[in-house]
C-alpha atoms as a PDB file:
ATOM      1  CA  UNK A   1      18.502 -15.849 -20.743  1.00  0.00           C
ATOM      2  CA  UNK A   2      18.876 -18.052 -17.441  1.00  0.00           C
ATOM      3  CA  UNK A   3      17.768 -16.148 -14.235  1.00  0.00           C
ATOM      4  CA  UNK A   4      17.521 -17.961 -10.813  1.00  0.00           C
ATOM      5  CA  UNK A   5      14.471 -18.368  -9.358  1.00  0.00           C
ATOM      6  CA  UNK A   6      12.952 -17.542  -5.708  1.00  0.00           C
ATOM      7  CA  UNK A   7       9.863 -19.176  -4.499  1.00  0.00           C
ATOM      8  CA  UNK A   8       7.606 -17.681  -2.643  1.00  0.00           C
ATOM      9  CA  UNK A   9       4.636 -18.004  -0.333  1.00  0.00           C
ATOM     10  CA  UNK A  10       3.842 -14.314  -2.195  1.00  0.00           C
ATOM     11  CA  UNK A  11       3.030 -12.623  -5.496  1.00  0.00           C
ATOM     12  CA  UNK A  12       5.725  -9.619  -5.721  1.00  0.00           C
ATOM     13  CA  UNK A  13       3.792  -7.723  -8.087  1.00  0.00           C
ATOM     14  CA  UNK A  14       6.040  -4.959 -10.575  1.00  0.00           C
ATOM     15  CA  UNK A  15       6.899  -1.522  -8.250  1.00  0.00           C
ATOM     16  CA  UNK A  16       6.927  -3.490  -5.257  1.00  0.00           C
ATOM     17  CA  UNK A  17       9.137  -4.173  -2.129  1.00  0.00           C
ATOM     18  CA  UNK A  18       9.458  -6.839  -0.079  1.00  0.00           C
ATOM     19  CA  UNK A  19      11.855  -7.400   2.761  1.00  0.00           C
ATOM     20  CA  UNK A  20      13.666 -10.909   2.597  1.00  0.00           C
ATOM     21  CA  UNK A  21      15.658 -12.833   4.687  1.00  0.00           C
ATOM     22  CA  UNK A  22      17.856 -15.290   3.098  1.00  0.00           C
ATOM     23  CA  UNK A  23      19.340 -18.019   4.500  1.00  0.00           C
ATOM     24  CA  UNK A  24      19.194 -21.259   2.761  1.00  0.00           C
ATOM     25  CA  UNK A  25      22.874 -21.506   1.124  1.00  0.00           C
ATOM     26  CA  UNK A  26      21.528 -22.020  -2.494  1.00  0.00           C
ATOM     27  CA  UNK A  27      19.462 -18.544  -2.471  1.00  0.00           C
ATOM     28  CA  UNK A  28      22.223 -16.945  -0.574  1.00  0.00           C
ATOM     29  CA  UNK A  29      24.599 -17.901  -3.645  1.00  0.00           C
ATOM     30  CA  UNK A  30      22.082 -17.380  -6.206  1.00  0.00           C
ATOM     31  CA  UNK A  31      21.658 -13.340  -4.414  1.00  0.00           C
ATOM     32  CA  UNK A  32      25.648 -13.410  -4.197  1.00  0.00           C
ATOM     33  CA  UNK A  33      25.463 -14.015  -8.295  1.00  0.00           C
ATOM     34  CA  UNK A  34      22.986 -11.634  -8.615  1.00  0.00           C
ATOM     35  CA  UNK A  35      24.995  -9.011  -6.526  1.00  0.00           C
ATOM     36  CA  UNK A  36      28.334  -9.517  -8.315  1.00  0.00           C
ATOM     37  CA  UNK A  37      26.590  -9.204 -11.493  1.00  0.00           C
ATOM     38  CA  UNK A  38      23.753  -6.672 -11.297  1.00  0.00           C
ATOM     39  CA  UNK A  39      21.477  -9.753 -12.910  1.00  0.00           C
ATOM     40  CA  UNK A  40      18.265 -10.022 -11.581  1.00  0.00           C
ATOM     41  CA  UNK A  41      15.931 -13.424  -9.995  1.00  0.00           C
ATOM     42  CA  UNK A  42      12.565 -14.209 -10.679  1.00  0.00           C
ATOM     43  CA  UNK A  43       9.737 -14.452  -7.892  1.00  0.00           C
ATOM     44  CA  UNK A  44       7.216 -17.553  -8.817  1.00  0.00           C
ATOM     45  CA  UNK A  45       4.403 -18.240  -6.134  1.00  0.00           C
ATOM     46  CA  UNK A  46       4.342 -21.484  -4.181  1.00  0.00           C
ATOM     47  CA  UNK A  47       0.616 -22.898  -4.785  1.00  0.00           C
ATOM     48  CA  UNK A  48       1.009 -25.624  -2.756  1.00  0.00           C
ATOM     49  CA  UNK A  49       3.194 -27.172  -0.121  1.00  0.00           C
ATOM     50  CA  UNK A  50       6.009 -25.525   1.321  1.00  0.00           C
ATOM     51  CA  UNK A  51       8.864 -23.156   0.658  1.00  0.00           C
ATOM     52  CA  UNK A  52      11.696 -26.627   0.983  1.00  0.00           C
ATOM     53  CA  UNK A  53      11.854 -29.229  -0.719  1.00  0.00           C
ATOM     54  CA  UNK A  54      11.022 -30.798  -4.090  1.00  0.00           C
ATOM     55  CA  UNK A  55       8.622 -27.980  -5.974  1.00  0.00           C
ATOM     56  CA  UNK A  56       7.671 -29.853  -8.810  1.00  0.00           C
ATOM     57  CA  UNK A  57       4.290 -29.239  -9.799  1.00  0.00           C
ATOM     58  CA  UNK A  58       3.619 -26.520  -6.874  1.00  0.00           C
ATOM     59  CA  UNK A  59       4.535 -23.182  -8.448  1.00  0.00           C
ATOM     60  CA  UNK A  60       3.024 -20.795 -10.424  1.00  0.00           C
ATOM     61  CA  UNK A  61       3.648 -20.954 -14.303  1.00  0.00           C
ATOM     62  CA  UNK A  62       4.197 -16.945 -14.189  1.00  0.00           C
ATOM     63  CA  UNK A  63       6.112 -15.359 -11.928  1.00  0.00           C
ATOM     64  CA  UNK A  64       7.941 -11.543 -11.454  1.00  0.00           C
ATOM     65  CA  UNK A  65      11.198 -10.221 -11.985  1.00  0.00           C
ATOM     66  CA  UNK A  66      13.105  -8.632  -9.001  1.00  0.00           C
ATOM     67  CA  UNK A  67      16.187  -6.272  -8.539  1.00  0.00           C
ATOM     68  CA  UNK A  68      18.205  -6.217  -5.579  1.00  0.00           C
ATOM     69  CA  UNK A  69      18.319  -2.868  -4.053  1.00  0.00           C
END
């Protein structure tokens, strides 16, 4: 199975909520997907850099799954 993934400056650890605002058109339709289908995304922490542009290298190899509620 495919899920999207949302990087993060965080680790979203299981049980937990966190508050986001999305605005960059590719997570917005990514959350719109997730919404119309009840799938969920995966969390994976930034290590390095910055949440835009090329990632490559920067995230975490383990990440979380996350539910919109």
């Amino acid at each position: 199975m495919e899920i999207g993934l949302f990087p993060l400056g965080i680790v979203l650890l299981p049980t937990e909520q966190v508050p986001l605002h999305i605005f960059e058109p590719r997570y917005r339709e990514m959350v719109g997907h997730c919404l119309e289908t009840g799938s969920p995304f995966g969390v994976v922490l930034i290590r390095d850099g910055r949440e835009v542009g090329p990632l490559a290298g920067h995230i975490a190899e383990v990440g979380t799954t996350a539910a919109i509620r």
